[in-house]
PDB file of N, CA and C in Angstrom:
ATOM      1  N   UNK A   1     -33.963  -0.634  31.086  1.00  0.00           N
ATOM      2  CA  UNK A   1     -33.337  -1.939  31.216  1.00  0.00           C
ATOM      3  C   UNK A   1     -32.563  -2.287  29.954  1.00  0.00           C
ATOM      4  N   UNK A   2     -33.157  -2.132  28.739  1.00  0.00           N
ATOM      5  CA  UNK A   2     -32.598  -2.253  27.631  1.00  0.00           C
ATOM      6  C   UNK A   2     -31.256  -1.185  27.275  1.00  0.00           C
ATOM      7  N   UNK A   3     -31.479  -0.243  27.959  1.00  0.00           N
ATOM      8  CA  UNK A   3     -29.953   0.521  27.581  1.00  0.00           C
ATOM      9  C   UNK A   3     -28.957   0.182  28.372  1.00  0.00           C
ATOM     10  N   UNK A   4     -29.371  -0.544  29.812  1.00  0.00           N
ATOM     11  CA  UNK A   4     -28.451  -0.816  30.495  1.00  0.00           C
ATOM     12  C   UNK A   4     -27.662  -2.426  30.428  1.00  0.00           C
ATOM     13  N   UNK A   5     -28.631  -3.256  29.001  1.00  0.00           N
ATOM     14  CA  UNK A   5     -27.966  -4.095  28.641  1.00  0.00           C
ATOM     15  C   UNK A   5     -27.172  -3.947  27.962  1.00  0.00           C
ATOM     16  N   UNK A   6     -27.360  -2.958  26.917  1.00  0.00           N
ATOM     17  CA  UNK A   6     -26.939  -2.361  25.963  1.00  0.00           C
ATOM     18  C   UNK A   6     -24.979  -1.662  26.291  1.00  0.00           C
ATOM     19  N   UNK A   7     -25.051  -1.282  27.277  1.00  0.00           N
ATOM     20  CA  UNK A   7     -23.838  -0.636  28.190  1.00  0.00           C
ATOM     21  C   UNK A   7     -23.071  -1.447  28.432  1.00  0.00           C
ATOM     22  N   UNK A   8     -23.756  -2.598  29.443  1.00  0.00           N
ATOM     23  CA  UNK A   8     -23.089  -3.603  29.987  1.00  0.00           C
ATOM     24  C   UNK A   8     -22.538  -4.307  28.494  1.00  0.00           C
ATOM     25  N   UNK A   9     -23.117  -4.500  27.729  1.00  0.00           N
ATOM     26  CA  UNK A   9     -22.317  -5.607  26.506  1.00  0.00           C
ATOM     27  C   UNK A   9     -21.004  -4.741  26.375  1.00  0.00           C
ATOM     28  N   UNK A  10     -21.410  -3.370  25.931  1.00  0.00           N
ATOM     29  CA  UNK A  10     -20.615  -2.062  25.237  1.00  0.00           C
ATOM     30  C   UNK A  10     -19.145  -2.410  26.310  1.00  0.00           C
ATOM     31  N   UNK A  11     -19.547  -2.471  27.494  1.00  0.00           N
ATOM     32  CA  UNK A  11     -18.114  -2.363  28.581  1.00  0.00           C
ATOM     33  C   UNK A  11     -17.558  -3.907  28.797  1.00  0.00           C
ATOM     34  N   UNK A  12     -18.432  -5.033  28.443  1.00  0.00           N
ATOM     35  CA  UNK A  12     -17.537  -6.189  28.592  1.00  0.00           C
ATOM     36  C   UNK A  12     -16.179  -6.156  26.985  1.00  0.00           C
ATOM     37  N   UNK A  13     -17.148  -5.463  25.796  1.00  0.00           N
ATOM     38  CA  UNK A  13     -15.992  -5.732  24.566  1.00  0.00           C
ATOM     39  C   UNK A  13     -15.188  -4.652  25.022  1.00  0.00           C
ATOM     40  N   UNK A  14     -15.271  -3.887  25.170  1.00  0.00           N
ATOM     41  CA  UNK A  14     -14.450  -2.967  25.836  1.00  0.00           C
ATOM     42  C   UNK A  14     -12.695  -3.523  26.401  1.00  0.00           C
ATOM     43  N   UNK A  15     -13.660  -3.833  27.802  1.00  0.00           N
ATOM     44  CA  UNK A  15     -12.635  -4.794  28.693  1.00  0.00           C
ATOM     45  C   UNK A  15     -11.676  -6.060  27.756  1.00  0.00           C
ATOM     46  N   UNK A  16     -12.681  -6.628  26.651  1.00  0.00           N
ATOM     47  CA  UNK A  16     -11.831  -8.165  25.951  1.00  0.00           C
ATOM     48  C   UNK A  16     -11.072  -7.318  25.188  1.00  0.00           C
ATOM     49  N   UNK A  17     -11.414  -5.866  24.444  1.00  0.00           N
ATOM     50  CA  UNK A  17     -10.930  -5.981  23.414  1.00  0.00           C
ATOM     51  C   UNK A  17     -10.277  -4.228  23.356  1.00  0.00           C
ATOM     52  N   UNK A  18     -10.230  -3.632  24.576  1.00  0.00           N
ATOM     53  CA  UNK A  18      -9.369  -2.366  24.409  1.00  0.00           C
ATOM     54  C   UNK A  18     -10.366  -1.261  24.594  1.00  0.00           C
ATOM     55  N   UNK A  19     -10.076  -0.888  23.668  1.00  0.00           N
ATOM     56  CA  UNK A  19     -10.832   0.247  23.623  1.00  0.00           C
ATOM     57  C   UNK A  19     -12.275   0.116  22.554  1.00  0.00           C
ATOM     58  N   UNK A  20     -13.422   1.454  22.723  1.00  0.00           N
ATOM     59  CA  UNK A  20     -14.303   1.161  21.944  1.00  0.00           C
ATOM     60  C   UNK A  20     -14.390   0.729  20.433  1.00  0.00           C
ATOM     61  N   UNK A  21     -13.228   1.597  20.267  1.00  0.00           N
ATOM     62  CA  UNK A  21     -12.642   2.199  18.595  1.00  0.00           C
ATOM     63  C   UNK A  21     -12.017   0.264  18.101  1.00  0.00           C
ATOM     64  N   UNK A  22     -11.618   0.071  18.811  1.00  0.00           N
ATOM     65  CA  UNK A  22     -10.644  -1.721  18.728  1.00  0.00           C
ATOM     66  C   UNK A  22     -11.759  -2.494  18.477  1.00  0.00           C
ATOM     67  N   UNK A  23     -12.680  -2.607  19.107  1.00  0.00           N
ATOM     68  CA  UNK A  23     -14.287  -3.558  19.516  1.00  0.00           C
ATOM     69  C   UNK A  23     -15.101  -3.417  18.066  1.00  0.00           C
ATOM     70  N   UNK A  24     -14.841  -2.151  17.529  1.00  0.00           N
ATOM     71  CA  UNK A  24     -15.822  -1.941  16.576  1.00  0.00           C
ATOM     72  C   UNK A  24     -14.518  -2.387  15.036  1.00  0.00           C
ATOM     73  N   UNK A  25     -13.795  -2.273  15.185  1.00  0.00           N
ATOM     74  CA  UNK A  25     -12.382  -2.672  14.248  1.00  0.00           C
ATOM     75  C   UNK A  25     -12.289  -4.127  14.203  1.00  0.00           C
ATOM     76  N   UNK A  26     -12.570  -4.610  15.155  1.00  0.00           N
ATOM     77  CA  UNK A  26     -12.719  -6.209  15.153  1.00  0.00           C
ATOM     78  C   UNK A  26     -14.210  -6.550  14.799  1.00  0.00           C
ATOM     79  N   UNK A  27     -14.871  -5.970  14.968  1.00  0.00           N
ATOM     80  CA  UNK A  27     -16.258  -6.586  14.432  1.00  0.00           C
ATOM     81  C   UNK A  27     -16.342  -6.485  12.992  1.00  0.00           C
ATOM     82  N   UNK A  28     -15.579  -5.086  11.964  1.00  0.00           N
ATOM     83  CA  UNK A  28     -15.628  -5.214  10.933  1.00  0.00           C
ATOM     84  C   UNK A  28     -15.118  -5.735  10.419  1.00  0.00           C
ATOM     85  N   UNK A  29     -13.616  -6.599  11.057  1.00  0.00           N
ATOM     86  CA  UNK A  29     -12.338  -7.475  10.167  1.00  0.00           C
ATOM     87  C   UNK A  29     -13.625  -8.706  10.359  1.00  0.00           C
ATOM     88  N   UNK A  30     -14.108  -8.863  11.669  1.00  0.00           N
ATOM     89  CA  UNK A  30     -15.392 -10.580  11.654  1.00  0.00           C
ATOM     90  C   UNK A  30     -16.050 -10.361  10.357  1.00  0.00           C
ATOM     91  N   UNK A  31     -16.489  -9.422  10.227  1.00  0.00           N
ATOM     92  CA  UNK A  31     -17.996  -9.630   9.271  1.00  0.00           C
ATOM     93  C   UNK A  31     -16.999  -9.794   7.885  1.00  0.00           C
ATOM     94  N   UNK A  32     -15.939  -8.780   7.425  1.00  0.00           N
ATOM     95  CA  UNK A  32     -14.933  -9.319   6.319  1.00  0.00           C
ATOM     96  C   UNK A  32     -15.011 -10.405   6.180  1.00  0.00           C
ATOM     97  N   UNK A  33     -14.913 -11.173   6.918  1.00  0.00           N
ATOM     98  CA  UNK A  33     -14.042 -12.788   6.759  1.00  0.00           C
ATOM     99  C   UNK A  33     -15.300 -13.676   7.036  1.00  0.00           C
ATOM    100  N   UNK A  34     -16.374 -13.367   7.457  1.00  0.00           N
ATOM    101  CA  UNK A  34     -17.660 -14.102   7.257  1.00  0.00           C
ATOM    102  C   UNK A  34     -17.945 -13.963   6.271  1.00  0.00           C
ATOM    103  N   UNK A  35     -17.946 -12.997   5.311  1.00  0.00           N
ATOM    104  CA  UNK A  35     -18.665 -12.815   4.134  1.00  0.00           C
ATOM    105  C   UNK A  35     -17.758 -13.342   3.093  1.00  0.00           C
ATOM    106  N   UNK A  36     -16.404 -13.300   3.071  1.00  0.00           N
ATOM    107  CA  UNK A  36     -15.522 -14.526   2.559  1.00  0.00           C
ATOM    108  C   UNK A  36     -15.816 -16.007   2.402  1.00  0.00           C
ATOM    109  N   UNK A  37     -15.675 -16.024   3.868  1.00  0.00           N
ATOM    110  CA  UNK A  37     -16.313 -17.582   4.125  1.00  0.00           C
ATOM    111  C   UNK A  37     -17.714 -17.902   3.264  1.00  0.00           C
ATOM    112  N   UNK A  38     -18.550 -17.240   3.110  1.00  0.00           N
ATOM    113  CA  UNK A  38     -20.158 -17.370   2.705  1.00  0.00           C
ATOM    114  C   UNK A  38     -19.746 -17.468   1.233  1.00  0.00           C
ATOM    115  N   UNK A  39     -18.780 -17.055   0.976  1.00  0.00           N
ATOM    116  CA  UNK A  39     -18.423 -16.918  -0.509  1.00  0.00           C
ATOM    117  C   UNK A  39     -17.764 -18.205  -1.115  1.00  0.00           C
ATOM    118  N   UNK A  40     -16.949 -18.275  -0.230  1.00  0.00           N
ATOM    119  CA  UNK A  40     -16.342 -19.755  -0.200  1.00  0.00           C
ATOM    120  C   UNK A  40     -17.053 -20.914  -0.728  1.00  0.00           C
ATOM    121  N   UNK A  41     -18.322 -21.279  -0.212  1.00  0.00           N
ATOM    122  CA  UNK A  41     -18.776 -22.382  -0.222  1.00  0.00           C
ATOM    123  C   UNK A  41     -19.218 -22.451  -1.935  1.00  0.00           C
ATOM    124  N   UNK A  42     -20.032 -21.020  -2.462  1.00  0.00           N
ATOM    125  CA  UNK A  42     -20.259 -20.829  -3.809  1.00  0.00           C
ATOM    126  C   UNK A  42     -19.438 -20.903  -4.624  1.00  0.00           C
ATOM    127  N   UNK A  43     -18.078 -20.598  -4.263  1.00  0.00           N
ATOM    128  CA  UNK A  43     -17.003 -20.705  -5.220  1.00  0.00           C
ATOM    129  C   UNK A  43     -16.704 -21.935  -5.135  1.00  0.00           C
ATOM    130  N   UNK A  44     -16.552 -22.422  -3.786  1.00  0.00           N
ATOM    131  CA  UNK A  44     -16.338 -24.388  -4.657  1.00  0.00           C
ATOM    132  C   UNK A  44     -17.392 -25.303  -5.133  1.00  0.00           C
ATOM    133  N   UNK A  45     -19.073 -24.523  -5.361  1.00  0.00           N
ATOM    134  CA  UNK A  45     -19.943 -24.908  -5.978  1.00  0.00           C
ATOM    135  C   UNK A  45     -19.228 -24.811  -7.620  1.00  0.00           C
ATOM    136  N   UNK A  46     -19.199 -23.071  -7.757  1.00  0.00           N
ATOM    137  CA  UNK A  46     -18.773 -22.787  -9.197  1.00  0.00           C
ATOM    138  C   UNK A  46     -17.713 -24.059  -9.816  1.00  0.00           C
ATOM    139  N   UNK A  47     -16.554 -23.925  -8.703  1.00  0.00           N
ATOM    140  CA  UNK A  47     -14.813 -25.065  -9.558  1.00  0.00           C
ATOM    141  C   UNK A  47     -15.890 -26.253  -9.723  1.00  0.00           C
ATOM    142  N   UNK A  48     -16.616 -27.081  -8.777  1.00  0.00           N
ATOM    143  CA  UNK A  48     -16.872 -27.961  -8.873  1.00  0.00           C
ATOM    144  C   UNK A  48     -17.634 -28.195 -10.327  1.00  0.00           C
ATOM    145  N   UNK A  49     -18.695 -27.494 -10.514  1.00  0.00           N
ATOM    146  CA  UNK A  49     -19.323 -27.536 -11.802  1.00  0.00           C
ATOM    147  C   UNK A  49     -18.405 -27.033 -13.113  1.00  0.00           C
ATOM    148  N   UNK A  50     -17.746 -26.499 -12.992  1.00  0.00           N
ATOM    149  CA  UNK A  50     -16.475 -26.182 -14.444  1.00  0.00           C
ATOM    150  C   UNK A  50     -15.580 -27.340 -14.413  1.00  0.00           C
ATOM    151  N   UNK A  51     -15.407 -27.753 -13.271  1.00  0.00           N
ATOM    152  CA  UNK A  51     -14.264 -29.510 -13.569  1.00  0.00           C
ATOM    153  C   UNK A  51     -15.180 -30.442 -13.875  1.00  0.00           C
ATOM    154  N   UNK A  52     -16.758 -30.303 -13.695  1.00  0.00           N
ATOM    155  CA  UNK A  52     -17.487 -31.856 -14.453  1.00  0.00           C
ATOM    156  C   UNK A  52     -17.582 -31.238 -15.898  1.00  0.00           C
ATOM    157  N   UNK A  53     -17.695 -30.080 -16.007  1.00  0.00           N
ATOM    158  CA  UNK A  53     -17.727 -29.502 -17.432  1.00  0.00           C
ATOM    159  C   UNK A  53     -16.220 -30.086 -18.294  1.00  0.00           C
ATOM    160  N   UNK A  54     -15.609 -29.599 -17.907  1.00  0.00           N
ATOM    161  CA  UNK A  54     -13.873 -29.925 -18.087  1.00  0.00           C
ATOM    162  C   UNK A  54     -13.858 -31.526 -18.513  1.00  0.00           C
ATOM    163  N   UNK A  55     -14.414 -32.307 -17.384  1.00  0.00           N
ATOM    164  CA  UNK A  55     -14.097 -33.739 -17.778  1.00  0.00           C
ATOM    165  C   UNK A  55     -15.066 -34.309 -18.496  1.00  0.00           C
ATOM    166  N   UNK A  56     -16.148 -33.860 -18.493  1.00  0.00           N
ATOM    167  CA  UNK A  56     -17.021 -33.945 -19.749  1.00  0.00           C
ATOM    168  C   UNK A  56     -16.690 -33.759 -21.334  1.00  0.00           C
ATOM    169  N   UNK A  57     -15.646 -32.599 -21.039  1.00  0.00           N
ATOM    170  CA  UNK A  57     -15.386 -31.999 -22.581  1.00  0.00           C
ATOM    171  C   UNK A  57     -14.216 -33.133 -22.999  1.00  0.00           C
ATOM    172  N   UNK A  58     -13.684 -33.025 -22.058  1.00  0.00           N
ATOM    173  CA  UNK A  58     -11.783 -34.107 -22.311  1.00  0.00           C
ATOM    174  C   UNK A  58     -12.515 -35.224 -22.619  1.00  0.00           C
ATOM    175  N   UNK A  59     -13.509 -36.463 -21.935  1.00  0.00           N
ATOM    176  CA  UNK A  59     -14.428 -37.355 -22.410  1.00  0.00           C
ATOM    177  C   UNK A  59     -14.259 -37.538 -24.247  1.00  0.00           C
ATOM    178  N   UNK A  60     -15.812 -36.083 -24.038  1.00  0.00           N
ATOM    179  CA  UNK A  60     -15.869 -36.497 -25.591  1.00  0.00           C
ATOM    180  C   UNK A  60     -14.613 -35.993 -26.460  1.00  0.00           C
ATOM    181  N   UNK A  61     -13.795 -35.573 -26.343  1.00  0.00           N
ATOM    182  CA  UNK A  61     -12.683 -34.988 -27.229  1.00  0.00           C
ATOM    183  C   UNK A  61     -12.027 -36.132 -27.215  1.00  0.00           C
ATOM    184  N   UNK A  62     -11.888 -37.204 -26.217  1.00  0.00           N
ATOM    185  CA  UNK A  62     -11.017 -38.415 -26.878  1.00  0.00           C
ATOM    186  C   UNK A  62     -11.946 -39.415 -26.979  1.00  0.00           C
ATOM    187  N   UNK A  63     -13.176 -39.492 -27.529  1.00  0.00           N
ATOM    188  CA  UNK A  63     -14.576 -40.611 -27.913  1.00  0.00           C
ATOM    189  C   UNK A  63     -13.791 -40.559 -29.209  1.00  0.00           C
TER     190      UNK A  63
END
C-alpha cells in the first residue's frame, strides 16, 4: 500500500510538472529558496541589532 502511495504521488508531480528529472529540479530550486527565506528573517534580526548599535553610537558621539 505504501509503495503504491508512493507511485501515485511520483505520477501526479510527474503529470504537474513534466517529467521525473523536472519534479526533482523543482523541488531543489523549493528547498534553495526556503532556506533563503529561513535566512532572511536572521538577517533582519542581525541589520536590526547593528542599526540600534549605530544609533546608539551616533547618540553618544553627539552627547
Amino acid at each position: 500500500a505504501a509503495v503504491e502511495e508512493r507511485r501515485a504521488a511520483l505520477s501526479e508531480l510527474v503529470r504537474a510538472h513534466g517529467s521525473l528529472d523536472e519534479a526533482i529540479a523543482l523541488l531543489d530550486t523549493g528547498s534553495a529558496r526556503l532556506a533563503e527565506l529561513d535566512d532572511d528573517g536572521e538577517r533582519v534580526e542581525r541589520l536590526t541589532r547593528e542599526r540600534e548599535e549605530a544609533a546608539s553610537a551616533l547618540d553618544e558621539a553627539a552627547a
